[in-house]
Protein backbone atom coordinates (compact mmCIF):
# COMPACT_ATOMS: atom_id res chain seq x y z
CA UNK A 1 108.00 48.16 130.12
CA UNK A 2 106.96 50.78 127.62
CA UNK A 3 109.61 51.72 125.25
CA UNK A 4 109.76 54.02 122.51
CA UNK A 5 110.89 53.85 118.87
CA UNK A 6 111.28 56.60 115.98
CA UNK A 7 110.57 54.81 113.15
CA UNK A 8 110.98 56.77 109.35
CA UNK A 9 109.40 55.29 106.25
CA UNK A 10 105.62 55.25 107.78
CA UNK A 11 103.21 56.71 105.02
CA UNK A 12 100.22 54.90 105.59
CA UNK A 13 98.02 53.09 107.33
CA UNK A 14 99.11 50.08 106.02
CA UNK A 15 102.93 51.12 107.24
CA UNK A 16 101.50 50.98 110.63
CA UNK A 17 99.97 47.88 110.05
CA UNK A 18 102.95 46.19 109.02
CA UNK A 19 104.98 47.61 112.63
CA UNK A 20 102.07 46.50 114.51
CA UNK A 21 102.32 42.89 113.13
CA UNK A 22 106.26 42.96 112.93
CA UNK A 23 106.15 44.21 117.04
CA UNK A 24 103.33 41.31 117.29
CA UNK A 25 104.87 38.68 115.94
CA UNK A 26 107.89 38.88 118.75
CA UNK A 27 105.42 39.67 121.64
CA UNK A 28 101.89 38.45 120.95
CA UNK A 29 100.37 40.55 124.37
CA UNK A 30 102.75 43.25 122.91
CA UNK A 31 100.61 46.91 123.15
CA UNK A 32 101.56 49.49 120.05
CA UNK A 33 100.76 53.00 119.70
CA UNK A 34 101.92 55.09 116.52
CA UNK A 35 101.66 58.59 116.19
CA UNK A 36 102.83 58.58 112.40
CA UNK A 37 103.46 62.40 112.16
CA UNK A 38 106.13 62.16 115.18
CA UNK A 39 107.56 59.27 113.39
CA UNK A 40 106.96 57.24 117.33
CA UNK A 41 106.21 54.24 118.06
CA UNK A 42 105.46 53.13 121.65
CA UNK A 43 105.65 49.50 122.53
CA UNK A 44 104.21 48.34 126.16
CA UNK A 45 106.34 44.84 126.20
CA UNK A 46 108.55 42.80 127.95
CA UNK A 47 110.26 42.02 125.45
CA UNK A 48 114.15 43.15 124.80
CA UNK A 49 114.49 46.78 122.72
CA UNK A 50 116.71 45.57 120.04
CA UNK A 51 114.90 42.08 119.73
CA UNK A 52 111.44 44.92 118.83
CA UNK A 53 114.10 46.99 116.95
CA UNK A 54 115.03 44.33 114.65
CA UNK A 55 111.01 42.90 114.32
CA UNK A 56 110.45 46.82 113.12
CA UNK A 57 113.55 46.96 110.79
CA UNK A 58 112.92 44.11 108.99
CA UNK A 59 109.72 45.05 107.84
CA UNK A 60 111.66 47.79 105.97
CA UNK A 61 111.43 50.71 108.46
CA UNK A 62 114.36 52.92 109.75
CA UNK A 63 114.15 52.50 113.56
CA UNK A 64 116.76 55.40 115.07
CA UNK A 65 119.05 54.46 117.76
């Protein structure tokens, strides 16, 4: 299911690197898309929102409700 995230504290490429691998590590066939100017992340997975939420989070990123 695809499911969308704002996520503040992307600056860089590296930033995005980081959510990809956080998103990654709880769904390995996980597909991520980041348009860092929105502040969006879209996540094709079937993996639970706040399980993602959390993977995003604790790589130091504010993830909105």
């Amino acid at each position: 299911m695809n499911q969308t995230f704002t996520v503040s504290g992307m600056t860089c490429g590296h930033c995005e690197k980081a959510v990809i691998r956080a998103v990654k590590q709880v769904d390995p066939q996980a597909e991520v898309k980041i348009d860092r100017s929105l502040n969006k992340v879209e996540v094709e997975s079937t993996q639970a929102r706040e399980l993602l939420s959390k993977a995003i989070a604790e790589e130091g990123y504010e993830v909105a409700a």
